[in-house]
Protein backbone atom coordinates (compact mmCIF):
# COMPACT_ATOMS: atom_id res chain seq x y z
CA UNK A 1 -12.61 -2.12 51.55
CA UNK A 2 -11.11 0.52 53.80
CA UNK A 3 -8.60 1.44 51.17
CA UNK A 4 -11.17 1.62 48.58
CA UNK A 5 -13.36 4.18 51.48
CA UNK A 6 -10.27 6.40 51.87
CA UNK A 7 -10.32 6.56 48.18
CA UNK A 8 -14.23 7.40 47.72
CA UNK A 9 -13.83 9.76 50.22
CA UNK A 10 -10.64 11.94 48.74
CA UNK A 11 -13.12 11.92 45.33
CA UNK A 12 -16.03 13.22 47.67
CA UNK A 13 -13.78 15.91 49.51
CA UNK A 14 -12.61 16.68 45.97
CA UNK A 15 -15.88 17.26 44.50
CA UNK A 16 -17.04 19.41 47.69
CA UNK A 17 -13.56 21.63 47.33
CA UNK A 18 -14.97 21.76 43.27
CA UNK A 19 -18.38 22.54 44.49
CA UNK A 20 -17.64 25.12 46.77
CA UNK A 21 -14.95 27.18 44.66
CA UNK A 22 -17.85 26.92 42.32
CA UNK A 23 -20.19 28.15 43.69
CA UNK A 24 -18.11 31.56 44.89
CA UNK A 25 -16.69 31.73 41.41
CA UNK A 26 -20.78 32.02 39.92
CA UNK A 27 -21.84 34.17 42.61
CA UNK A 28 -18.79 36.57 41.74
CA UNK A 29 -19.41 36.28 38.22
CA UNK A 30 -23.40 37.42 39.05
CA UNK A 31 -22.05 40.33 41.47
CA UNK A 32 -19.71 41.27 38.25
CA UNK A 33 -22.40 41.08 36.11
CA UNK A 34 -24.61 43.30 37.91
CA UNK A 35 -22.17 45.90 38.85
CA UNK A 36 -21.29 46.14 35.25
CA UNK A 37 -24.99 46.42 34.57
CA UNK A 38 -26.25 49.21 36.75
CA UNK A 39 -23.01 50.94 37.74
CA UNK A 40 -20.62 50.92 34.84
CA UNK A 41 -23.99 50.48 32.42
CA UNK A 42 -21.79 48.33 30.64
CA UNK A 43 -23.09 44.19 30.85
CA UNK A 44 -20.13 41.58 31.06
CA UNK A 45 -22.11 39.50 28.19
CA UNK A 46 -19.79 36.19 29.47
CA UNK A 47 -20.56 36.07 33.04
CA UNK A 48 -23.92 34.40 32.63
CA UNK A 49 -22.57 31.76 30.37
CA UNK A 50 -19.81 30.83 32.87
CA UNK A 51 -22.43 31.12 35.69
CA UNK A 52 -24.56 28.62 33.97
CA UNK A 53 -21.61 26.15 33.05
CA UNK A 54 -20.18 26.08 36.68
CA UNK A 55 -23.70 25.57 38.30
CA UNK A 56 -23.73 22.18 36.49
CA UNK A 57 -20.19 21.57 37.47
CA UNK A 58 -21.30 22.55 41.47
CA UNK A 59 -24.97 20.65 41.28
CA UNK A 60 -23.98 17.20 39.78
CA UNK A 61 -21.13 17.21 41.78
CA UNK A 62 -22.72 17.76 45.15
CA UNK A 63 -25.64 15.59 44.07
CA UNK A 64 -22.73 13.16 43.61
CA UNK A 65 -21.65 13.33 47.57
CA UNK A 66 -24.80 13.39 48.52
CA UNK A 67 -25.76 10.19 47.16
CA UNK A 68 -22.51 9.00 49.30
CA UNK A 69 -23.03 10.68 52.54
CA UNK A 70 -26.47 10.03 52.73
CA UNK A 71 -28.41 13.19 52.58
CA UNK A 72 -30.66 12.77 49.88
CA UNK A 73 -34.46 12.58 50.87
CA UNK A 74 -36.24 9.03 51.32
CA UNK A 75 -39.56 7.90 51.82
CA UNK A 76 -38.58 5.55 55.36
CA UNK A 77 -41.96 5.03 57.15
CA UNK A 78 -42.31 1.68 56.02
CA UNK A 79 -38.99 1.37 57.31
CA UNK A 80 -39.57 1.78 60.74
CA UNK A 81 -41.42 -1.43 61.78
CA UNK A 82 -38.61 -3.82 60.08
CA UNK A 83 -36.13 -5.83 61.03
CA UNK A 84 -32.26 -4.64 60.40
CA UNK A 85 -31.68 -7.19 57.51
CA UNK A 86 -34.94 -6.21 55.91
CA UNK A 87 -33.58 -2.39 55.83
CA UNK A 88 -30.38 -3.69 54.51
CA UNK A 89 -31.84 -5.11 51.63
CA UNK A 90 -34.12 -2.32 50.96
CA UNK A 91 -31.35 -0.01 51.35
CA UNK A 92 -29.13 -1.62 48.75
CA UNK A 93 -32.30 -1.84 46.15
CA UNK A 94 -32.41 2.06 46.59
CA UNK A 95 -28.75 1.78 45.93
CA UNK A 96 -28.71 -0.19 43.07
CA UNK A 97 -31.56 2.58 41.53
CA UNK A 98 -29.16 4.88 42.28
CA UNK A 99 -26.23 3.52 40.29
CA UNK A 100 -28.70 2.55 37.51
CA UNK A 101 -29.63 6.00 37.79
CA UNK A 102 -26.34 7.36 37.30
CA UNK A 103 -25.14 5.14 34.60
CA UNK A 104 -28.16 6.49 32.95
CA UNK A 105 -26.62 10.20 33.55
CA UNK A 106 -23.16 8.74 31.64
CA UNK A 107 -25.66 7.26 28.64
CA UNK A 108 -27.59 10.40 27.67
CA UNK A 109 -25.11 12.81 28.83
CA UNK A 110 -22.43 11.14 26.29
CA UNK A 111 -24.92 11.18 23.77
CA UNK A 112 -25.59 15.37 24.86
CA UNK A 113 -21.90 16.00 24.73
CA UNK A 114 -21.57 14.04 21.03
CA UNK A 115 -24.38 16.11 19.72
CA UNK A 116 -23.44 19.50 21.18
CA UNK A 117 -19.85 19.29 20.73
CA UNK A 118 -19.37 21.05 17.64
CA UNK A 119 -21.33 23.91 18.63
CA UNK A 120 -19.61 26.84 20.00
CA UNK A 121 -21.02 28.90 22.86
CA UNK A 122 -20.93 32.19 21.72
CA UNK A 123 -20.26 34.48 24.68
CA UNK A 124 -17.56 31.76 25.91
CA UNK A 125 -16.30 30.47 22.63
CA UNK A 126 -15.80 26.85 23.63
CA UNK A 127 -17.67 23.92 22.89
CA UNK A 128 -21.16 23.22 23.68
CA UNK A 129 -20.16 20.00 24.97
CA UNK A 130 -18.80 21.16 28.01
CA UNK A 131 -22.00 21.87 29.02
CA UNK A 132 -22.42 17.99 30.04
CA UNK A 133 -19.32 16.99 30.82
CA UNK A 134 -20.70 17.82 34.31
CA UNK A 135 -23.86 15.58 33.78
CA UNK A 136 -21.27 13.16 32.89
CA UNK A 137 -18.69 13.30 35.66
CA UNK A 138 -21.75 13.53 38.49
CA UNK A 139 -23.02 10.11 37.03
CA UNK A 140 -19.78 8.36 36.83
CA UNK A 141 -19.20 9.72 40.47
CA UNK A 142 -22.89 8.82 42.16
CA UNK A 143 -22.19 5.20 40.42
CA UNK A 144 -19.20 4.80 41.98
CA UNK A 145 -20.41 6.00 45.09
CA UNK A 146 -23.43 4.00 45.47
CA UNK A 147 -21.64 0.60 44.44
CA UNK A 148 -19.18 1.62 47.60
CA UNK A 149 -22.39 1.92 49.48
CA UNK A 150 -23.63 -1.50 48.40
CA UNK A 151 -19.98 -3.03 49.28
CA UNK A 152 -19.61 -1.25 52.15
CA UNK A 153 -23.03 -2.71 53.36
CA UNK A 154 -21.95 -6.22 52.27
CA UNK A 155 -18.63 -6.33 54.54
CA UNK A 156 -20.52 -4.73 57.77
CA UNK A 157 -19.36 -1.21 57.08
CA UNK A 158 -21.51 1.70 58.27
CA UNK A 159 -23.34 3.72 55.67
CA UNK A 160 -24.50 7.09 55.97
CA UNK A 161 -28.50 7.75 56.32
CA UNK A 162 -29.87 10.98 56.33
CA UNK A 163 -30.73 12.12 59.79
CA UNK A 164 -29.59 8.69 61.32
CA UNK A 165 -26.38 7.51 60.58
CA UNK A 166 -23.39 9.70 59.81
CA UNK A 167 -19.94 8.02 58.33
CA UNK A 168 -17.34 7.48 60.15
CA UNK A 169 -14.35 10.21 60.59
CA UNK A 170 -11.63 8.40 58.79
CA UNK A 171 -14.58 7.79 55.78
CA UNK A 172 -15.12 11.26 55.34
C-alpha cells in the first residue's frame, strides 16, 4: 500500500503543478486580453476561449486532490460523539459516494466529449471535446483517489480530514 501512496501522491503533486501553471497561464491570458482591449483597442478574440478551457483543466484537477488530501467541506457534528470505528465506517461511505461520484464524472463526461467532438471551437479551432476531457480526467483521478482512501483506511493508514488530520510527509 505504501507503493501504491507514493504513486497517488506523484498523480496529486502532478495535478497541483497542472493546476497551478494553469491557473497563471488564464490569468495571463485575461491580463492579455484586457491590455489588448483598452490599450491597443485591439481584443485577442482567443484568450477567453483558452481561459475557459484551462479553468476546467485547473478546477477538476484540484477538486481531484482535494478529494485526496482531505479538504473538501463535511457535515461532522454527528461525528463528534462516536466511537473511532463508527467514523471509520462513515468515512469510507462518504468515500465510496465520492468514487461513485466520480465514475459518474467519466459516464457523462464521455458521453459530452462523444457529442461535442466534432464541433470546432471557433476562436481556438480545435475540437469541442476538449472541453471535457478535463471533466473526464478529474473523475478518473477523484476515483482513484478515494478508493486509495478507502484502502488506505482498511490497512491502518492515516487519511487526511479537513482541519484534523493532515497526511503524512512521505504521502504527500
Amino acid at each position: 500500500m505504501k507503493k501504491v501512496a507514493r504513486v497517488m501522491a506523484f498523480l496529486a503533486r502532478m495535478s497541483l503543478w497542472l493546476s497551478g501553471i494553469g491557473l497563471v497561464l488564464m490569468t495571463a491570458f485575461i491580463t492579455y486580453q484586457v491590455f489588448g482591449r483598452f490599450v491597443l483597442n485591439n481584443t485577442p478574440t482567443w484568450t477567453e476561449s483558452w481561459s475557459i478551457l484551462i479553468m476546467g483543466w485547473f478546477i477538476f484537477l484540484g477538486a481531484a486532490v482535494g478529494t485526496r488530501e482531505g479538504y473538501h467541506l463535511s457535515f461532522d457534528v454527528l461525528l463528534y460523539i462516536l466511537p473511532q470505528s463508527v467514523k471509520n465506517v462513515l468515512y469510507t461511505i462518504s468515500d465510496i459516494v465520492i468514487a461513485a461520484f466520480g465514475l459518474g464524472m467519466i459516464y457523462y463526461g464521455v458521453q459530452l466529449l462523444d457529442k461535442t467532438w466534432q464541433s470546432t471551437i471557433p476562436n481556438i479551432g480545435i475540437s469541442g471535446g476538449w472541453a471535457f476531457v478535463s471533466i473526464i480526467m478529474g473523475g478518473v483521478l477523484m476515483t482513484l483517489f478515494s478508493i486509495e482512501r478507502i484502502l488506505r483506511r482498511a490497512c491502518g493508514m492515516v487519511t487526511a480530514r479537513f482541519g484534523e488530520t493532515e497526511l503524512p510527509e512521505e504521502d504527500r
